[in-house]
C-alpha atoms as a PDB file:
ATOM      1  CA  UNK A   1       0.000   0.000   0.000  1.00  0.00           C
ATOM      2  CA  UNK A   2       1.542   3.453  -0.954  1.00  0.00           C
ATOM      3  CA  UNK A   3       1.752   6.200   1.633  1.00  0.00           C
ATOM      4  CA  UNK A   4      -0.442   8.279   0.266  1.00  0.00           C
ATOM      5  CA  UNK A   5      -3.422   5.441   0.397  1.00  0.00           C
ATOM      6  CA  UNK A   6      -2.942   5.534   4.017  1.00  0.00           C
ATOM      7  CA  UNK A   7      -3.056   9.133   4.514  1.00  0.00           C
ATOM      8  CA  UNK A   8      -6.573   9.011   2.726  1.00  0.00           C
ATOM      9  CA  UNK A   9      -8.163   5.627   4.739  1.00  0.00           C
ATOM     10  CA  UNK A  10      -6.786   7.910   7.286  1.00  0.00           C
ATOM     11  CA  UNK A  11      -9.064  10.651   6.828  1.00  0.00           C
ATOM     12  CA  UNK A  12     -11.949   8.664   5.075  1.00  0.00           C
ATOM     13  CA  UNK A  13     -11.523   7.563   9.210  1.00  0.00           C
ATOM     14  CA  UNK A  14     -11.477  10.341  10.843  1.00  0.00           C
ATOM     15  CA  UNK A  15     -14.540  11.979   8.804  1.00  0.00           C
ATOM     16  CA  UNK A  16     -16.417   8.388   9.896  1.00  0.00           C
ATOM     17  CA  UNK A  17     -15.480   9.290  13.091  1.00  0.00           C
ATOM     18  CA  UNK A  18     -17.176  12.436  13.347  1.00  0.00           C
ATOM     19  CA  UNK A  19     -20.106  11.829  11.476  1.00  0.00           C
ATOM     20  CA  UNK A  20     -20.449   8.730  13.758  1.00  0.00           C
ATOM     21  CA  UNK A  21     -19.999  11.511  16.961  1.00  0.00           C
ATOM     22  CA  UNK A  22     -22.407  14.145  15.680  1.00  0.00           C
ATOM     23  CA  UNK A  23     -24.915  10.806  15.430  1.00  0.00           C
ATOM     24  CA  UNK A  24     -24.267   9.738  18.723  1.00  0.00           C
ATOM     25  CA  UNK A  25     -25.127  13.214  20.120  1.00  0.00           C
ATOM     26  CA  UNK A  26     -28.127  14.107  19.329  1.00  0.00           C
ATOM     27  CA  UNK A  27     -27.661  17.456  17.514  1.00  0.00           C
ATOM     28  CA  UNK A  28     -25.894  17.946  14.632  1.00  0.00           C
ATOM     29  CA  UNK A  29     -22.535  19.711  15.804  1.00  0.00           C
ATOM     30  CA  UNK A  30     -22.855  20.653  18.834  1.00  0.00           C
ATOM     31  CA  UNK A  31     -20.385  18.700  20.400  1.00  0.00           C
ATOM     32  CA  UNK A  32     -17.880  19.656  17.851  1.00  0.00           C
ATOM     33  CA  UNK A  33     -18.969  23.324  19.152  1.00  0.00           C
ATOM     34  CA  UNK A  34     -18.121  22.598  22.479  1.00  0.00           C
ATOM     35  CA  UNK A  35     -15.144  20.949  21.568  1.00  0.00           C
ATOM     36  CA  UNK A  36     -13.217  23.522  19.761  1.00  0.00           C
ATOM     37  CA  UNK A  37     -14.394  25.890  22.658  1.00  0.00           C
ATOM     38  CA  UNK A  38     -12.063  24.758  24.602  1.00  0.00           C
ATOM     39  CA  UNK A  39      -8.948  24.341  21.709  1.00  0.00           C
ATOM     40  CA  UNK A  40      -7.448  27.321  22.787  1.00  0.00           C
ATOM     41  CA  UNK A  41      -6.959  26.648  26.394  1.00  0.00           C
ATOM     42  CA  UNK A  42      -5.773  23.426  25.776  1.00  0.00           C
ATOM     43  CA  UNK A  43      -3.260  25.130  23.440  1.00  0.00           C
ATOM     44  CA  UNK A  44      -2.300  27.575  26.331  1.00  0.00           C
ATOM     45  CA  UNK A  45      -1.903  24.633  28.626  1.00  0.00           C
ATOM     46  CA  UNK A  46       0.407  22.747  26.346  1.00  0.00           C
ATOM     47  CA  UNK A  47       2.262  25.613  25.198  1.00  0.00           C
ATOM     48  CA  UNK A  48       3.064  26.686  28.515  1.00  0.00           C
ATOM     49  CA  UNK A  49       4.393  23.398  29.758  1.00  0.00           C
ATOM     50  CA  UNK A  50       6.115  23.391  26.432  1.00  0.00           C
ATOM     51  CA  UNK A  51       7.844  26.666  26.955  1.00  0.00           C
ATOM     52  CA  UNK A  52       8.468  25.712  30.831  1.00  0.00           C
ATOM     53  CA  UNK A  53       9.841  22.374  29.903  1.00  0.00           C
ATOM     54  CA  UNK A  54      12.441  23.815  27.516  1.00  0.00           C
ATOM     55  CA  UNK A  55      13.781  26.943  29.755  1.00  0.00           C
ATOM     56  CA  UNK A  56      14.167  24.561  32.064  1.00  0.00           C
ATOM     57  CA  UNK A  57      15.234  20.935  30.778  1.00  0.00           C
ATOM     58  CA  UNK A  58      17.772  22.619  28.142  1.00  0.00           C
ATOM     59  CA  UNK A  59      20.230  24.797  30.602  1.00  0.00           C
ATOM     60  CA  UNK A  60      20.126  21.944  33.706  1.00  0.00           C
ATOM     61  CA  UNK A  61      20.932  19.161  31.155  1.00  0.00           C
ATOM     62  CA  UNK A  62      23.671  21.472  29.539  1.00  0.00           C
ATOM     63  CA  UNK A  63      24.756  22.169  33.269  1.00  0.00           C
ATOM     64  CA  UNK A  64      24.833  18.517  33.973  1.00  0.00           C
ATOM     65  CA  UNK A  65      26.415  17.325  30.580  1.00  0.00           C
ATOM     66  CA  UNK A  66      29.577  20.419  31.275  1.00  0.00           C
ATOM     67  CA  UNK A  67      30.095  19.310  35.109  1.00  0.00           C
ATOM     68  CA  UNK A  68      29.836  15.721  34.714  1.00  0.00           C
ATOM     69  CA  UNK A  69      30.431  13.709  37.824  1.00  0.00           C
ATOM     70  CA  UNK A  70      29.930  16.980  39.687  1.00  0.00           C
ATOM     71  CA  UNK A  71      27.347  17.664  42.591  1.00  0.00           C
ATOM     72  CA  UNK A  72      25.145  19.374  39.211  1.00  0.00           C
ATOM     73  CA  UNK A  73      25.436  16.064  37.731  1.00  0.00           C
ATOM     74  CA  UNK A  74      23.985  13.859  40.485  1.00  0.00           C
ATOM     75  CA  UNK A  75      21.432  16.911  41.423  1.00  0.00           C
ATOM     76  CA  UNK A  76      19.820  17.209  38.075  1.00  0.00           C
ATOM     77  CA  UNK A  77      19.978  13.398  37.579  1.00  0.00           C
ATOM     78  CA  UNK A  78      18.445  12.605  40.962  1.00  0.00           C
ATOM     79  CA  UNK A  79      15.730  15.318  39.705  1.00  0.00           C
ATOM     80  CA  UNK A  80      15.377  13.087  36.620  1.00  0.00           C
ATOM     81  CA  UNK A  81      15.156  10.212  38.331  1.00  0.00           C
ATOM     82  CA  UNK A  82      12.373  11.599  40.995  1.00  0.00           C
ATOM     83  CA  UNK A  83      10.271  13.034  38.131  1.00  0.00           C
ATOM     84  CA  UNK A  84      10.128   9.699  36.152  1.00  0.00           C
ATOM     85  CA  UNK A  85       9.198   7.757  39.284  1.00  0.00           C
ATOM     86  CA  UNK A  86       6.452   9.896  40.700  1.00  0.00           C
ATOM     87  CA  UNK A  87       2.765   9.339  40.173  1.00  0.00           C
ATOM     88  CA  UNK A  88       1.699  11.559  37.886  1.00  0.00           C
ATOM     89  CA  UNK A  89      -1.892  11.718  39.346  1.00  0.00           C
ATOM     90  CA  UNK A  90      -0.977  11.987  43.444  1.00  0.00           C
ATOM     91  CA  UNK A  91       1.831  14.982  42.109  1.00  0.00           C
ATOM     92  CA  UNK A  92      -1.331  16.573  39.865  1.00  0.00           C
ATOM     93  CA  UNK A  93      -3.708  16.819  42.726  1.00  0.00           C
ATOM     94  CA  UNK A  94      -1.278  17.866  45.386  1.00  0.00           C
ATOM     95  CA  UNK A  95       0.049  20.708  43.114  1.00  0.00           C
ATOM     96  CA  UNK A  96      -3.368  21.380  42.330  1.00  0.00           C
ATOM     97  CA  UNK A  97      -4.481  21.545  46.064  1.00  0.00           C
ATOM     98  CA  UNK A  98      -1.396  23.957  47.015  1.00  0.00           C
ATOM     99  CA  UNK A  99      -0.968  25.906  43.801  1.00  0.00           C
ATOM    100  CA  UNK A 100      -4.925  26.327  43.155  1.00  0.00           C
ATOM    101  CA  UNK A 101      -6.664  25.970  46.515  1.00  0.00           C
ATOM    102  CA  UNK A 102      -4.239  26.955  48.968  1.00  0.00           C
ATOM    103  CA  UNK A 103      -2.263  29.630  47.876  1.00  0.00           C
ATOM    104  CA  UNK A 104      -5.204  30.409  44.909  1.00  0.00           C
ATOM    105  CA  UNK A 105      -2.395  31.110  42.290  1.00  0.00           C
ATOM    106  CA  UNK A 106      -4.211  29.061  39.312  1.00  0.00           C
ATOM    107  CA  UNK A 107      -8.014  28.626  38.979  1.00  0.00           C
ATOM    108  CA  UNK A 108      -8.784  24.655  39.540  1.00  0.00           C
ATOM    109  CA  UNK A 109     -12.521  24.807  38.637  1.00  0.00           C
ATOM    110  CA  UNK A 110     -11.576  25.128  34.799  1.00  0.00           C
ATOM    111  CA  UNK A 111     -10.648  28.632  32.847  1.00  0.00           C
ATOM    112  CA  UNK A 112     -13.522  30.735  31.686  1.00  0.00           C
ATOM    113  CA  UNK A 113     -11.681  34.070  30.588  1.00  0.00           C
ATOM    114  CA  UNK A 114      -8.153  35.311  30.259  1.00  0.00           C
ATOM    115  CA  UNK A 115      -8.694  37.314  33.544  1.00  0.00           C
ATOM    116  CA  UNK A 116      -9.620  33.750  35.930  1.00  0.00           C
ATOM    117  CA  UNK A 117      -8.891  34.234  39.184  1.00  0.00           C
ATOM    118  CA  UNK A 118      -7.642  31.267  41.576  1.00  0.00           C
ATOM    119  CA  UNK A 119     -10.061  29.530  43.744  1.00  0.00           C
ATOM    120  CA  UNK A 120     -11.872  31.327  46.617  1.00  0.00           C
ATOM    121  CA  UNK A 121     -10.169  31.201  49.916  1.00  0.00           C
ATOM    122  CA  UNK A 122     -13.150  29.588  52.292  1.00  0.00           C
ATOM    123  CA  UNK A 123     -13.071  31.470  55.409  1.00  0.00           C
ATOM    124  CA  UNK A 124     -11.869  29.792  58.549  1.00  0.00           C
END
């Protein structure tokens, strides 16, 4: 099978796919409405861990690649090591109870405009 065949099964797929979805739903499109609703936060999300990944990753594996065998080294590899082991869900609710609900620096209930505030402190 060329490459090009695929490609087009491919999208013969994916345009199955949605006219199965829009089926499924109930009303023509409105799913696909609510999806792409929320495109650009998802895009803000990603970017940002993008961006955050690379300012950091780059210059500490740099740092640890010039000092090898140094205190750096063993630092930013222990770091390595420690972010591969952890469990992804248990670290995304914890940061999510200290960064969003405790210290209200990020909104946890979900985004609704470029000026969302953090979650409400309840009063003690």
């Amino acid at each position: 099978m060329k490459k090009g065949a695929k490609w087009a099964i491919y999208g013969i797929f994916l345009l199955a796919l949605i006219g199965l979805a829009s089926s499924l739903s109930g009303s023509s499109g409105r799913w696909m409405n609510h999806l792409l609703e929320k495109i650009p936060w998802t895009l803000l999300l990603t970017g940002t861990s993008f961006i955050f990944t690379v300012l950091l990753g780059v210059p500490l594996g740099v740092a640890a690649a010039v000092r090898r065998g140094s205190w750096v080294d063993r630092l930013v590899n222990a770091f390595a090591v420690i972010g591969h082991a952890v469990f992804v869900p248990w670290l995304a609710i914890t940061l999510l109870y200290f960064l969003g609900y405790h210290w209200a620096l990020f909104p946890i209930g979900g985004a609704r405009a470029l000026d969302a505030q953090g979650a409400a402190r309840i009063p003690s």
